[in-house]
C-alpha atoms as a PDB file:
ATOM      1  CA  UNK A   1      19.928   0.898 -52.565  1.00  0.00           C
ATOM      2  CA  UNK A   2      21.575   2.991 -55.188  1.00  0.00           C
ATOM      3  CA  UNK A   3      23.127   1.406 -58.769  1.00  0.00           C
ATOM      4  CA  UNK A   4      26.977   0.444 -58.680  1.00  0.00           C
ATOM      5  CA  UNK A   5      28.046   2.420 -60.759  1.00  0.00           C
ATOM      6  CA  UNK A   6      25.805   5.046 -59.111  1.00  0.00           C
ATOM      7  CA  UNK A   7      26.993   6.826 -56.192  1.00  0.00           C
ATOM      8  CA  UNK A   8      24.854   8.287 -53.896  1.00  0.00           C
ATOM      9  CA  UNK A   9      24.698  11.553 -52.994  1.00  0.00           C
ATOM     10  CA  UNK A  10      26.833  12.038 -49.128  1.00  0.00           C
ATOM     11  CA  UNK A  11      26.467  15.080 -46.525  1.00  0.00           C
ATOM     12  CA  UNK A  12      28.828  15.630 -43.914  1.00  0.00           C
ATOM     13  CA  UNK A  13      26.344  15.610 -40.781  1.00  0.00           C
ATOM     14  CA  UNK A  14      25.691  15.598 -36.814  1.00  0.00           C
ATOM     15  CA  UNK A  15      22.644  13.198 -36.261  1.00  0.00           C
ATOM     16  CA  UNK A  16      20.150  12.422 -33.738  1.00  0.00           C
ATOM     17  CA  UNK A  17      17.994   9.058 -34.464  1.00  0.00           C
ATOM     18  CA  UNK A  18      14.789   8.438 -33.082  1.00  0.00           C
ATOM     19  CA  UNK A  19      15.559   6.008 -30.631  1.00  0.00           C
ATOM     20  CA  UNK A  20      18.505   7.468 -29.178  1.00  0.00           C
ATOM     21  CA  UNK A  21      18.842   8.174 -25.105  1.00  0.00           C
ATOM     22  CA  UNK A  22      20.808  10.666 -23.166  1.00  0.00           C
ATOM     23  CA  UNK A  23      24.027   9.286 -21.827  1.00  0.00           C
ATOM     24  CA  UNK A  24      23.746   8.714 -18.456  1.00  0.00           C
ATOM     25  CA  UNK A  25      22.817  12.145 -16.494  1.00  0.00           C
ATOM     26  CA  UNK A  26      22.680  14.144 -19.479  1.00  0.00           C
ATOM     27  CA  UNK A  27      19.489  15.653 -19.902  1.00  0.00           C
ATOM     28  CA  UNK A  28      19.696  15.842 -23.906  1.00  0.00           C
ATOM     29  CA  UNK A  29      21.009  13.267 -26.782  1.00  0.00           C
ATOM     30  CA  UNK A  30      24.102  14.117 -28.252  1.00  0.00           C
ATOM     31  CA  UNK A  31      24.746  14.449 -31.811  1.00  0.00           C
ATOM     32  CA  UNK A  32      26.365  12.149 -33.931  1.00  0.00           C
ATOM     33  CA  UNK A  33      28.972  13.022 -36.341  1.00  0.00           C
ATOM     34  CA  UNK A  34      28.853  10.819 -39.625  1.00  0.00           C
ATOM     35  CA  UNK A  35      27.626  11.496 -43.093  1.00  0.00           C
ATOM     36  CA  UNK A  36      24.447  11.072 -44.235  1.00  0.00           C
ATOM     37  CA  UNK A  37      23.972   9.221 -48.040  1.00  0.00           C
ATOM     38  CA  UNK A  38      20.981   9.896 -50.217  1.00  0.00           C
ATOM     39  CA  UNK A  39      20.301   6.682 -52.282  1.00  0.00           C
ATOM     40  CA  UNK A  40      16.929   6.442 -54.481  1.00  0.00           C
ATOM     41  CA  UNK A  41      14.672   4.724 -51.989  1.00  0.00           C
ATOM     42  CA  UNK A  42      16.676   5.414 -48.731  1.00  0.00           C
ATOM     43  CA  UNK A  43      18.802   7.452 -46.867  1.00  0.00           C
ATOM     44  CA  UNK A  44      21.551   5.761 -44.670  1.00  0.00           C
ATOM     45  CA  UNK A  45      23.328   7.782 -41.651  1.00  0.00           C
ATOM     46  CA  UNK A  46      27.212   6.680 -41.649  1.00  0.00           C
ATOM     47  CA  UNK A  47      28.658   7.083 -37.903  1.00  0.00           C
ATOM     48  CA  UNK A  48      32.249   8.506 -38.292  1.00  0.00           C
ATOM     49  CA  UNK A  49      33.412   6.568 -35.659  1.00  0.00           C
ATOM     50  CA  UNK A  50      32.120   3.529 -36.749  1.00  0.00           C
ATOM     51  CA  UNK A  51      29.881   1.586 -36.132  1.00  0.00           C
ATOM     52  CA  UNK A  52      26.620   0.216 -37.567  1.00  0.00           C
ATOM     53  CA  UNK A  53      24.969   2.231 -40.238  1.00  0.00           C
ATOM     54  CA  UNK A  54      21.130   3.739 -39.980  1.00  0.00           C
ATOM     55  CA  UNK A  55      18.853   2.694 -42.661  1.00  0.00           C
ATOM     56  CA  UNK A  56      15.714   5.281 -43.313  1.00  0.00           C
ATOM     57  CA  UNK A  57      13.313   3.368 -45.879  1.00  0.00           C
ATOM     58  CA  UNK A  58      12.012   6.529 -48.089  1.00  0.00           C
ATOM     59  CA  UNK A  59       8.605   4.640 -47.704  1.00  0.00           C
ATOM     60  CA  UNK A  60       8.802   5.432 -44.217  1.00  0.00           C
ATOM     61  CA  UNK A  61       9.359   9.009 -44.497  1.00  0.00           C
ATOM     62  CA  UNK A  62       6.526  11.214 -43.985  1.00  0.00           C
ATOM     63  CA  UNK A  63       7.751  15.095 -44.014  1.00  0.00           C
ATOM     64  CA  UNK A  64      10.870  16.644 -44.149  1.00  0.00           C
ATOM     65  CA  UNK A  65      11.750  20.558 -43.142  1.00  0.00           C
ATOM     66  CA  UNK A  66      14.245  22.408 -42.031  1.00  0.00           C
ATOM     67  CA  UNK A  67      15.149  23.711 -38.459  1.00  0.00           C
ATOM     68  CA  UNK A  68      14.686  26.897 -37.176  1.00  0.00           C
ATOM     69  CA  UNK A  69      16.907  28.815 -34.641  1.00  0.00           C
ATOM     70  CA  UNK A  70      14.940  28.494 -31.398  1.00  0.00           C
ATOM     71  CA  UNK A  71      13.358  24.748 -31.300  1.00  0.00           C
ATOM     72  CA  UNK A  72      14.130  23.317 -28.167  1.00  0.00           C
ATOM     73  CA  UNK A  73      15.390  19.780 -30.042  1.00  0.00           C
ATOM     74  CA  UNK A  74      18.143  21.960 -31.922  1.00  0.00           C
ATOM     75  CA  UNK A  75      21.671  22.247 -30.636  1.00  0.00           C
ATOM     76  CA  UNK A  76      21.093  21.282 -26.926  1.00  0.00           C
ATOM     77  CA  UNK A  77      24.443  20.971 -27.009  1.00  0.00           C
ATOM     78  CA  UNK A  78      25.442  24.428 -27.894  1.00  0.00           C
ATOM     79  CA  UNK A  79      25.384  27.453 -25.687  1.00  0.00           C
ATOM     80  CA  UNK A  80      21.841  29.136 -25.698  1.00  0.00           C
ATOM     81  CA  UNK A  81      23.349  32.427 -27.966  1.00  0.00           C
ATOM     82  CA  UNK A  82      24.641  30.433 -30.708  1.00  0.00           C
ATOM     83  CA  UNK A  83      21.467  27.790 -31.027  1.00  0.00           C
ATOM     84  CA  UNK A  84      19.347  31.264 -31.202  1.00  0.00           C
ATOM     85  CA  UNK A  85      21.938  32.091 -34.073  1.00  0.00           C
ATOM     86  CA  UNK A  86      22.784  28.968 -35.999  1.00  0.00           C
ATOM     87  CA  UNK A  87      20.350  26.012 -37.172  1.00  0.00           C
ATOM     88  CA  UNK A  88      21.271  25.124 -40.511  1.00  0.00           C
ATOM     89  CA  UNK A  89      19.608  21.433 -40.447  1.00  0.00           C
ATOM     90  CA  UNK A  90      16.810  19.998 -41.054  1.00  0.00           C
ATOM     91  CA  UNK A  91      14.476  17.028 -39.662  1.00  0.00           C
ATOM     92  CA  UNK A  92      12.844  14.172 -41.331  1.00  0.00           C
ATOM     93  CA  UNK A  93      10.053  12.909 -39.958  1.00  0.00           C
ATOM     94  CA  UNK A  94       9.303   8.520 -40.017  1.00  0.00           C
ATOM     95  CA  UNK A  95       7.090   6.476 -39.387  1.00  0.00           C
ATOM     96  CA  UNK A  96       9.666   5.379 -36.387  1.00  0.00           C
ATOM     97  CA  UNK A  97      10.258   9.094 -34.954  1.00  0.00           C
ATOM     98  CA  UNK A  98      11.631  12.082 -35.799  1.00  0.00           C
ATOM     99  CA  UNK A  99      15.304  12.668 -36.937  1.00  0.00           C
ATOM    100  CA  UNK A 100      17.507  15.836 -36.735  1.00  0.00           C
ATOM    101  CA  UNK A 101      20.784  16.728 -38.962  1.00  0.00           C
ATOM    102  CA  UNK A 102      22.987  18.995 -38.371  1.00  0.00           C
ATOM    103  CA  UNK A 103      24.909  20.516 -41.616  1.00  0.00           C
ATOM    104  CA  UNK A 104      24.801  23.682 -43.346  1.00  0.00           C
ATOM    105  CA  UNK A 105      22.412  24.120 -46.103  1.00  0.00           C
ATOM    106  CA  UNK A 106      19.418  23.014 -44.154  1.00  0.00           C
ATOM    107  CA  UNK A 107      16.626  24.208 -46.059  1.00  0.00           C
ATOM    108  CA  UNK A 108      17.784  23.308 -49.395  1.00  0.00           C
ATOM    109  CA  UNK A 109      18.798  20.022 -48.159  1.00  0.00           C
ATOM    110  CA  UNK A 110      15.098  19.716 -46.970  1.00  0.00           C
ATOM    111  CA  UNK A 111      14.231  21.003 -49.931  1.00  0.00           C
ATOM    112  CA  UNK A 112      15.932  18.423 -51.814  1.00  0.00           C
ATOM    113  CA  UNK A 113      14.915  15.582 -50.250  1.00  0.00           C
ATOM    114  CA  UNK A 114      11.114  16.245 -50.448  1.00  0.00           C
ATOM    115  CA  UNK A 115      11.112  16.615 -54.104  1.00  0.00           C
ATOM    116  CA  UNK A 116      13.663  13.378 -54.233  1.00  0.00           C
ATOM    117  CA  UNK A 117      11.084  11.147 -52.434  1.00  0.00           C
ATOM    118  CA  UNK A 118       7.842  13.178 -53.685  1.00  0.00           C
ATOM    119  CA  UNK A 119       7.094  14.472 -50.283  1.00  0.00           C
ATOM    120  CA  UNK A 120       4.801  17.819 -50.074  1.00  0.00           C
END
């Protein structure tokens, strides 16, 4: 990952990995609040609470964009009003699935991780 003496860059986030279920009779995946690091040939999702950190290869990633208000997989777990309202995130896409963030500065996070990792 990144140099010693180079840190990476960190967002505060809410995530939701690719593989991730419902809890048991939820009908939607909760987010996940952690931060999210942006190293030179990865990014790695940090749960706050602990446990094991997320690895996303950069080779892996295939697009990244940001959300808009209104897509179903954005803020199922806010009331309907303030997901029409608020969806500052964004979403990279991998070859393992599709993840979504949660922080402010969506699109220029999106923006700054395609031209990071060369994506178009």
């Amino acid at each position: 990952l990144a140099m010693p003496d180079e840190p990476p860059e960190r967002w505060e986030v809410a995530a939701v990995g690719p593989a991730w279920e419902p809890a048991p009779g939820e009908d939607f995946v909760r987010p996940v609040a952690g931060s999210l690091e942006v190293h030179a040939d990865a990014l790695v999702f940090r749960p706050a609470a602990g446990g094991e950190a997320q690895v996303i290869p950069a080779s892996g990633i295939r697009a990244v964009g940001p959300l808009t208000p209104g897509t179903p997989m954005v803020g199922g777990w806010m009331p309907k009003w303030q997901r029409r309202l608020r969806s500052p995130g964004f979403a990279v896409d991998t070859e393992a699935g599709g993840w979504v963030f949660d922080s402010p500065h969506g699109p220029k996070r999106a923006d700054a991780l395609s031209r990071r990792f060369g994506i178009v």
